[in-house]
N, C-alpha and C. Protein backbone atom coordinates (compact mmCIF):
# COMPACT_ATOMS: atom_id res chain seq x y z
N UNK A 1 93.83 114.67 104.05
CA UNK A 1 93.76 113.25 104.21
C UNK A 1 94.21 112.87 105.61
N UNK A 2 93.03 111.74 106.44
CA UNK A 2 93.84 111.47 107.60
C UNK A 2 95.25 110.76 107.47
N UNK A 3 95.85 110.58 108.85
CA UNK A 3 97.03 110.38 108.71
C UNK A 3 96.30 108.40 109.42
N UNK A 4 97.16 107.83 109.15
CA UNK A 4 96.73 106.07 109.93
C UNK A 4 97.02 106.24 111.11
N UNK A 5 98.44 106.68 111.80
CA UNK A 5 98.91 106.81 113.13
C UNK A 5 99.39 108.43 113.29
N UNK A 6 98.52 109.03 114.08
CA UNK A 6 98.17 110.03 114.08
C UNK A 6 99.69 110.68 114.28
N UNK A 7 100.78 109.80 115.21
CA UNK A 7 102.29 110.12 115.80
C UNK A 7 102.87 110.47 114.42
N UNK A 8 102.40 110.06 113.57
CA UNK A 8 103.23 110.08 111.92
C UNK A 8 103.09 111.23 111.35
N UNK A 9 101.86 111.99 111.50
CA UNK A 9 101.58 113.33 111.00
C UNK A 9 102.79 113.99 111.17
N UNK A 10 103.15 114.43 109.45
CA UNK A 10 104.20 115.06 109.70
C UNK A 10 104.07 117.09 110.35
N UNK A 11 102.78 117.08 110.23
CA UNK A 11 102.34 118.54 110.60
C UNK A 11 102.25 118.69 112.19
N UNK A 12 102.62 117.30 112.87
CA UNK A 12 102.45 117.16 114.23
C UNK A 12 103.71 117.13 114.39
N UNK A 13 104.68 116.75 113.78
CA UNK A 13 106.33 116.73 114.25
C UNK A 13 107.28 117.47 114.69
N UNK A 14 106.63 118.95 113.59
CA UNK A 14 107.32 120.22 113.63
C UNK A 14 106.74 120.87 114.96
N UNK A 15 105.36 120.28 115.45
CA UNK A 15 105.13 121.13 116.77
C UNK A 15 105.58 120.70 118.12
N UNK A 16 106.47 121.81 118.65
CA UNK A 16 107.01 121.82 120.08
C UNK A 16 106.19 120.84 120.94
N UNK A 17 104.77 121.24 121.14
CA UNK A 17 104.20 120.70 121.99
C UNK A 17 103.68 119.26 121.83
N UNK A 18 103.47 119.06 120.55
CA UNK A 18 103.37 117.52 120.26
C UNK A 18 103.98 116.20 121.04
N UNK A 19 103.98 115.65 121.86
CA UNK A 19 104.45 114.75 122.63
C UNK A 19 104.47 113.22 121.94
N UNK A 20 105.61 112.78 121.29
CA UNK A 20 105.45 111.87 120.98
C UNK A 20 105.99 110.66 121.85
N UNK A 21 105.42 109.30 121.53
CA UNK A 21 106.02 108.02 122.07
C UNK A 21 107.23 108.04 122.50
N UNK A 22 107.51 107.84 123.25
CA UNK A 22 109.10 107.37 123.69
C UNK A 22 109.63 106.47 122.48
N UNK A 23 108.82 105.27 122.53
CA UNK A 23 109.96 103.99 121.43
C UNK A 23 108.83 103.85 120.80
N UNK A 24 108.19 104.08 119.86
CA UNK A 24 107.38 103.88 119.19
C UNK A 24 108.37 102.74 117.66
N UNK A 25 107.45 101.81 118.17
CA UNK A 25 108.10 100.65 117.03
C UNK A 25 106.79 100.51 115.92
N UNK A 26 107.82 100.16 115.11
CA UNK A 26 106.69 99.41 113.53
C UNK A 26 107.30 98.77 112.68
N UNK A 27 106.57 97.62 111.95
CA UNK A 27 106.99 96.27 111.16
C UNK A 27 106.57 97.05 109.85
N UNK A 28 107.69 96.82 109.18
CA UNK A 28 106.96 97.23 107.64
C UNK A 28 107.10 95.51 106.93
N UNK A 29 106.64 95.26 106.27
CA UNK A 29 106.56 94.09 105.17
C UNK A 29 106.69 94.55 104.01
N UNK A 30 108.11 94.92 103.42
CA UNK A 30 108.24 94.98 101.98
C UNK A 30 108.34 94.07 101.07
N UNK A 31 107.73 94.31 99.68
CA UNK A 31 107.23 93.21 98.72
C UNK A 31 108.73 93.22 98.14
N UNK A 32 110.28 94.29 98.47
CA UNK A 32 111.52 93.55 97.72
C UNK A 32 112.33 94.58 98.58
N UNK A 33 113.43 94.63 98.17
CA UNK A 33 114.53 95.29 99.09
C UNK A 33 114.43 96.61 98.56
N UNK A 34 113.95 98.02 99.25
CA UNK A 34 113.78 99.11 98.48
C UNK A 34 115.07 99.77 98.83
N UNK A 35 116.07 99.49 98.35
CA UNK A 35 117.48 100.25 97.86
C UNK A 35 118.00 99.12 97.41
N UNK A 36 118.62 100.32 96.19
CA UNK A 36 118.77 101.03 95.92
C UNK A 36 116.75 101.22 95.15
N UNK A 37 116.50 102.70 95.76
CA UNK A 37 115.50 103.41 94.97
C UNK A 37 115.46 103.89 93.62
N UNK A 38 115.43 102.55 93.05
CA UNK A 38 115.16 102.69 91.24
C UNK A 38 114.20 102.99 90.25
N UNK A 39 112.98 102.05 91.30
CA UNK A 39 111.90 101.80 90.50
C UNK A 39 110.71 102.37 91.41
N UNK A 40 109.24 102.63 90.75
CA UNK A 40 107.96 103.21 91.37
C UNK A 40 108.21 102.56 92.89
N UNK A 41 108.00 101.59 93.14
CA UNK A 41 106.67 100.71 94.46
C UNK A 41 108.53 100.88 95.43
N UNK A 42 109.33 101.12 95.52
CA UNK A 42 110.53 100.98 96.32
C UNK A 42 110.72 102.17 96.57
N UNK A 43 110.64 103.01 95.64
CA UNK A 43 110.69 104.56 96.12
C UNK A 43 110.17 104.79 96.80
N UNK A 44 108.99 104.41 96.75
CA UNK A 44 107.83 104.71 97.95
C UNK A 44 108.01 104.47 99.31
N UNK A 45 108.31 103.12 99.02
CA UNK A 45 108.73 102.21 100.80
C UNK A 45 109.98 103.07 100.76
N UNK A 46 111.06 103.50 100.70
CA UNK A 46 112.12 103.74 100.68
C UNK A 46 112.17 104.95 101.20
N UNK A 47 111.26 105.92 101.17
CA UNK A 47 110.98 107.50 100.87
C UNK A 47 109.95 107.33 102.66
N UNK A 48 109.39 106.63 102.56
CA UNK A 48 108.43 106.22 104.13
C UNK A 48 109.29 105.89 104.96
N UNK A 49 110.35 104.94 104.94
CA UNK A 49 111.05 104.87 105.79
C UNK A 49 112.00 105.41 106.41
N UNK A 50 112.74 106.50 105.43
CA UNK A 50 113.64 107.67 105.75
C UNK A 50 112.41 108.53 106.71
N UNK A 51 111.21 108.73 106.13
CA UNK A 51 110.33 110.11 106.92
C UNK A 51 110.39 109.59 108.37
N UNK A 52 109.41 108.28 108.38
CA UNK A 52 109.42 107.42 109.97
C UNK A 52 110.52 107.76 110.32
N UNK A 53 111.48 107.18 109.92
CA UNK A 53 112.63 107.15 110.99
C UNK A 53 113.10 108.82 111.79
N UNK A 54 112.82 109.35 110.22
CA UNK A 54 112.80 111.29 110.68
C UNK A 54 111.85 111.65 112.27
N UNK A 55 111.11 110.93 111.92
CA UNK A 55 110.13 111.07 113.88
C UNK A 55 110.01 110.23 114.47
N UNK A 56 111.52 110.02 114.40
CA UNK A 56 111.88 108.70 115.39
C UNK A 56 111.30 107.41 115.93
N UNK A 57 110.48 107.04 114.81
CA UNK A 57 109.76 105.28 114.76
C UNK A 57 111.15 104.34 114.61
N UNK A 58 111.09 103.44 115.14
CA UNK A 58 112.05 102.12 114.86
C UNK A 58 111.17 101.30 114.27
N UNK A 59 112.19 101.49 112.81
CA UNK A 59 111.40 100.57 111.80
C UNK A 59 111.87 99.42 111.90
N UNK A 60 111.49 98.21 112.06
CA UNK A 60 111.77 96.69 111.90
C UNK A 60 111.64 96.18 110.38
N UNK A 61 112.45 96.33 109.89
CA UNK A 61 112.04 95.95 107.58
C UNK A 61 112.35 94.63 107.42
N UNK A 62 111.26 93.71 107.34
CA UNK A 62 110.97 92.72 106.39
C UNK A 62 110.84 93.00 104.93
N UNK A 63 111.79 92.27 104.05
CA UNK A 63 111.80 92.50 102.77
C UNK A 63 112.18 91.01 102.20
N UNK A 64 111.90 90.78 101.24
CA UNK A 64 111.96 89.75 99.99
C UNK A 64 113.12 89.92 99.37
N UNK A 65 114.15 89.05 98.99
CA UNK A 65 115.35 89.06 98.03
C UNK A 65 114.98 87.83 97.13
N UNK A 66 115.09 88.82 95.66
CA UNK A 66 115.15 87.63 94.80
C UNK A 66 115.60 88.84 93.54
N UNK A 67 116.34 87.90 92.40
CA UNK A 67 116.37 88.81 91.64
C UNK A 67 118.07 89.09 91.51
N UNK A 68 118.31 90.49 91.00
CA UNK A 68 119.78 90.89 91.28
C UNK A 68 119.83 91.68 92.86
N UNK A 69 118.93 92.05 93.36
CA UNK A 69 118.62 92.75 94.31
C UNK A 69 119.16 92.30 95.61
N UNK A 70 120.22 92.89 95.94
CA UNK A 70 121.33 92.30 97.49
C UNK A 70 121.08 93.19 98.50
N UNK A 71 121.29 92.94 99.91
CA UNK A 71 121.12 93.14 101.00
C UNK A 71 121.76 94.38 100.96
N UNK A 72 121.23 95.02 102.54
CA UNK A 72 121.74 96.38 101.73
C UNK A 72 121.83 97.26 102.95
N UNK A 73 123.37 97.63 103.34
CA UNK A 73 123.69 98.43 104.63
C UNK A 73 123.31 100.13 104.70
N UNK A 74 122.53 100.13 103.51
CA UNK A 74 122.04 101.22 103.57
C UNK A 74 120.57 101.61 104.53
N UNK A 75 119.98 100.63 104.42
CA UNK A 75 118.40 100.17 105.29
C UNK A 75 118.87 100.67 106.67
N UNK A 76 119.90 99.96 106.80
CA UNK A 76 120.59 99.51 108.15
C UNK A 76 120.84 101.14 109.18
N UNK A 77 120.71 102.33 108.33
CA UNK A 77 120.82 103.63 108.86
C UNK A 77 119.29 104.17 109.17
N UNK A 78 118.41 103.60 109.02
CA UNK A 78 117.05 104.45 108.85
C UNK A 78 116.33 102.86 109.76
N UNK A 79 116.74 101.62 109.75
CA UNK A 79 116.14 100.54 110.17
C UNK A 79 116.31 100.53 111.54
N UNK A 80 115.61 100.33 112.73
CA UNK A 80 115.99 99.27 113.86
C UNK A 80 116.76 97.75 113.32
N UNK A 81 115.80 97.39 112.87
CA UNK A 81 116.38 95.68 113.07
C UNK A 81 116.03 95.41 111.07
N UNK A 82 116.91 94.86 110.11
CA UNK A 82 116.39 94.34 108.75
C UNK A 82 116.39 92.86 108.74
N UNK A 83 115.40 92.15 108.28
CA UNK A 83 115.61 90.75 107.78
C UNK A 83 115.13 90.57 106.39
N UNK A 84 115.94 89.68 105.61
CA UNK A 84 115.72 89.55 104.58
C UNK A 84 115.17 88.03 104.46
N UNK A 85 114.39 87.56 103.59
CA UNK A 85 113.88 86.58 103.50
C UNK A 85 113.79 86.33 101.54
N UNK A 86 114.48 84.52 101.25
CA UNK A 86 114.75 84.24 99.67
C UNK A 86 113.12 84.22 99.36
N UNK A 87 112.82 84.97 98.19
CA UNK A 87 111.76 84.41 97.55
C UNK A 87 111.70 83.63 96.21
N UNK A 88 111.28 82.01 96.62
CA UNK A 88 111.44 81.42 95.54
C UNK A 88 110.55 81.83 94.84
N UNK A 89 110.50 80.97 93.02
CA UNK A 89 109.94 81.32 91.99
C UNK A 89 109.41 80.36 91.60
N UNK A 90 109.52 79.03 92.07
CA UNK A 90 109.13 77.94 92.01
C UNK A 90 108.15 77.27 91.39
N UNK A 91 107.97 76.76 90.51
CA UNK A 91 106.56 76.30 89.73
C UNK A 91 105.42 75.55 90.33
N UNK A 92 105.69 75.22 91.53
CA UNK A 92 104.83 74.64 92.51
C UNK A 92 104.18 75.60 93.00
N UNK A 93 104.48 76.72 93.43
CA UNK A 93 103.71 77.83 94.04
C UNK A 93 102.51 78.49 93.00
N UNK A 94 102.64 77.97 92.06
CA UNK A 94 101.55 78.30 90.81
C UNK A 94 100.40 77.23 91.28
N UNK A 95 100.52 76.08 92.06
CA UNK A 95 99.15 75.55 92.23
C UNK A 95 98.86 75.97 93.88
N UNK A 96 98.84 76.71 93.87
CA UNK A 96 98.47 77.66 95.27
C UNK A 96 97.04 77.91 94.98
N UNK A 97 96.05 78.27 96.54
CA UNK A 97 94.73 79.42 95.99
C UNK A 97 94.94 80.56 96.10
N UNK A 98 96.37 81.15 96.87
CA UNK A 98 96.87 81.76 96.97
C UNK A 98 97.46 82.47 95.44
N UNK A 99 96.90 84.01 95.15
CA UNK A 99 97.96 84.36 93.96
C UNK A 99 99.64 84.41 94.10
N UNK A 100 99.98 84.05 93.31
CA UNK A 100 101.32 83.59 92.71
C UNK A 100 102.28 84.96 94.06
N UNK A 101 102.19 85.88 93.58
CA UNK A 101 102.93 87.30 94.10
C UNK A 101 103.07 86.79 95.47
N UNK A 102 101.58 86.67 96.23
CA UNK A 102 101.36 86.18 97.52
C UNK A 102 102.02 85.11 97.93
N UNK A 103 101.65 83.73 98.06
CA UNK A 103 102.28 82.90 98.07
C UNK A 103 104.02 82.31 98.11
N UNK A 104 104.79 83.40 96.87
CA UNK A 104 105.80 83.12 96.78
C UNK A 104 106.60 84.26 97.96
N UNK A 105 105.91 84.50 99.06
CA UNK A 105 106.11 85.46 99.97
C UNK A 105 105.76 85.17 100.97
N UNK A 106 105.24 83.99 101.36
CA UNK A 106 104.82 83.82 102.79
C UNK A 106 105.64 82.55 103.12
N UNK A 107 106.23 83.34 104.08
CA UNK A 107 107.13 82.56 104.84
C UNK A 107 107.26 81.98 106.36
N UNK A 108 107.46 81.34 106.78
CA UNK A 108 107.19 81.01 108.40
C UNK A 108 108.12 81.56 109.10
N UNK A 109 109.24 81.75 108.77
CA UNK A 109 110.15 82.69 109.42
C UNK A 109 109.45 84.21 109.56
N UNK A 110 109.11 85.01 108.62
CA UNK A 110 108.75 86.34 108.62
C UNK A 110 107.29 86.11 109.66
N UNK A 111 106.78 85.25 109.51
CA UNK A 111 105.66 84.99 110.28
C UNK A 111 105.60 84.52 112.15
N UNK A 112 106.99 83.89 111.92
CA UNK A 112 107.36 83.83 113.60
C UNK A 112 107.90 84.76 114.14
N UNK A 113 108.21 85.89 113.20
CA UNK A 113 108.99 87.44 113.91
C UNK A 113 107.81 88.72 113.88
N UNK A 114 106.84 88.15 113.29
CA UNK A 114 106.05 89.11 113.12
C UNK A 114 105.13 88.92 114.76
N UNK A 115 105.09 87.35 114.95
CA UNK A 115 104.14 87.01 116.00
C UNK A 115 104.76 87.25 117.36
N UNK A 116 106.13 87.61 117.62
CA UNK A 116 106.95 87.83 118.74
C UNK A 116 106.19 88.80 119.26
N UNK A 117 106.09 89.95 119.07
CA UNK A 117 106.00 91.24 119.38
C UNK A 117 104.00 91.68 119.13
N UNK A 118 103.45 93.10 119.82
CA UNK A 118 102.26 93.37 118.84
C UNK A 118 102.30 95.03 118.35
N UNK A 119 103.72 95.34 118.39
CA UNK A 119 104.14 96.23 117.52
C UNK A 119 103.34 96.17 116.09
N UNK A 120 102.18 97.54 115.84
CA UNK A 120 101.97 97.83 114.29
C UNK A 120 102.55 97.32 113.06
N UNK A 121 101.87 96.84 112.02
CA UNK A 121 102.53 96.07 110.73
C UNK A 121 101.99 96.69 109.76
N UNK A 122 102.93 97.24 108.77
CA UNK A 122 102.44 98.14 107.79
C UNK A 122 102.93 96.68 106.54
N UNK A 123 101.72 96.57 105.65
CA UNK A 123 102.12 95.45 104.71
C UNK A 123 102.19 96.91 103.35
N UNK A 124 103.24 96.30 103.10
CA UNK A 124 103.62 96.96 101.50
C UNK A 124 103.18 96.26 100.33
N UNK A 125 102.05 96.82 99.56
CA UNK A 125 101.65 96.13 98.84
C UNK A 125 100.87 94.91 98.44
N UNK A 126 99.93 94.26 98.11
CA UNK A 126 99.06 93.34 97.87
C UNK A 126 99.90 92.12 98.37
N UNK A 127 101.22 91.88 97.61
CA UNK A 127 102.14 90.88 97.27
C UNK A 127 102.10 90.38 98.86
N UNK A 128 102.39 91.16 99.66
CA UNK A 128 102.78 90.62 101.12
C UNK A 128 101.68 90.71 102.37
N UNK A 129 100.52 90.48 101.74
CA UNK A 129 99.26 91.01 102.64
C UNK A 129 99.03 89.05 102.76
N UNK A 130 99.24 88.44 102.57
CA UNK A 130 98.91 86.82 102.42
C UNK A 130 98.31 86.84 103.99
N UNK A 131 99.36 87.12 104.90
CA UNK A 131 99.46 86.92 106.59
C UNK A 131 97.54 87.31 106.97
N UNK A 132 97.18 88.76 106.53
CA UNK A 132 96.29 89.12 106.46
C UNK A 132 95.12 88.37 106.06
N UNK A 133 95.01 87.83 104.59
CA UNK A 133 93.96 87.20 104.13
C UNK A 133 93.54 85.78 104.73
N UNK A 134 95.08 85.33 105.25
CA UNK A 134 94.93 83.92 105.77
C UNK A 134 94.60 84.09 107.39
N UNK A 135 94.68 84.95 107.92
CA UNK A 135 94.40 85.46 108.88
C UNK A 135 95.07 84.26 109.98
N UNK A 136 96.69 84.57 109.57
CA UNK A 136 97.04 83.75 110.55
C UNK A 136 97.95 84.32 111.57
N UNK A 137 98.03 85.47 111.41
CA UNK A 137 98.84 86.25 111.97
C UNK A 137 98.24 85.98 114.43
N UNK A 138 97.20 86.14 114.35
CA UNK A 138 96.43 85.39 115.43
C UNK A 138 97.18 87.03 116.80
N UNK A 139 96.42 87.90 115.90
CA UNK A 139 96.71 89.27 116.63
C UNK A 139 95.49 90.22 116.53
N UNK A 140 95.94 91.30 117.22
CA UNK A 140 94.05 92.19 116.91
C UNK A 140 94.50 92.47 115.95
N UNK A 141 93.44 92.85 114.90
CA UNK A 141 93.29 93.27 113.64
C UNK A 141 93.88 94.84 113.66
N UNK A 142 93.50 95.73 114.90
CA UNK A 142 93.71 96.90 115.05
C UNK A 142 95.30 97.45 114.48
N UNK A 143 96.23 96.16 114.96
CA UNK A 143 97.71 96.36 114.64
C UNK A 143 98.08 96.15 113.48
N UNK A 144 97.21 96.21 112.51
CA UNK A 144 97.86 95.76 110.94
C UNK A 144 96.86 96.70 109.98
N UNK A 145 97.52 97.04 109.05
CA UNK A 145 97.33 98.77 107.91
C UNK A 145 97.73 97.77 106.56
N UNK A 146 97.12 98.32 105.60
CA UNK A 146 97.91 97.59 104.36
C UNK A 146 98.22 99.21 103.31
N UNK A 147 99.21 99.38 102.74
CA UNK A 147 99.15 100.71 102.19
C UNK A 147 98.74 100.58 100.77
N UNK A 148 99.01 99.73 100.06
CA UNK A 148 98.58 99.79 98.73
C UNK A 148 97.15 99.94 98.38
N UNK A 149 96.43 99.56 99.57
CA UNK A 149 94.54 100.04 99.65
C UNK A 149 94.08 100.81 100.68
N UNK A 150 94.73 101.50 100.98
CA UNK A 150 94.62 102.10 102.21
C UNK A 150 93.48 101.33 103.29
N UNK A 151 93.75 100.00 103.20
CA UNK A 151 92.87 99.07 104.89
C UNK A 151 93.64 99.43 105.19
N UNK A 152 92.32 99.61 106.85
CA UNK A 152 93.39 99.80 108.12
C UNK A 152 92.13 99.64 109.04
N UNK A 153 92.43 98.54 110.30
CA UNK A 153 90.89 98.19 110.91
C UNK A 153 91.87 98.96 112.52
N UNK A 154 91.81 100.48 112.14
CA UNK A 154 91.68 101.42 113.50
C UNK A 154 91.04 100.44 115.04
């Protein structure tokens, strides 16, 4: 299977001659705070972000808090930079055209930190792809991957 960013191949890491990026940065967009690694869809993000950080990517983690689920100085060893952002539950967000998951996830804050920079954006999951569909992100398409469907406009 190809790899999305070829620097990520972990079969490229172990080789001497492989030359990677100096600062190679990347935005992940997680759909909740993946630690503690309890459940399927967090393990995952959780398990990606230890590897990245293993070949020295600076991960930038956008994540969602809602729930019992608290901030978490554990990120903070494998992260460059974490922000957390409240996701309401709100009954108003049900008259969205936006699905519910989506919607109760798009935020203008995560959206003015995303637009700073044109550092790569890996969206985790359907839930946090909104930026994408609404296409407001106002960046090349090239810099944004979604993993739960494997898009990715190379």
């Amino acid at each position: 299977m190809p790899y999305l960013y070829p620097a990520f191949d972990p079969r490229l890491a172990s080789n001497p001659t492989f030359a990677q990026p100096a600062h190679m940065y990347l935005h992940i967009v997680s759909f909740d705070i993946p630690y503690p690694a309890n459940y399927g869809g967090v393990i995952v993000i959780f398990n990606q972000i230890k590897a990245l950080h293993k070949l020295g990517v600076k991960i930038i983690l956008h994540c969602f808090q809602y729930g019992d689920r608290q901030p978490q100085e554990e990120l903070e060893k494998y992260c460059h930079e974490v922000h957390y952002y409240p996701r309401s539950r709100a009954f108003w967000y049900q008259l969205s055209i936006l699905p519910f998951i989506m919607r109760t996830r798009h935020k203008l804050a995560l959206l003015r930190r995303l637009r700073k920079d044109d550092y790569p954006i890996l969206f985790e999951g359907m839930h946090t792809a909104s930026y994408v569909l609404a296409q407001t992100l106002a960046r090349p398409a090239k810099n944004c991957a979604h993993a739960q469907c494997g898009m990715a406009i190379l």
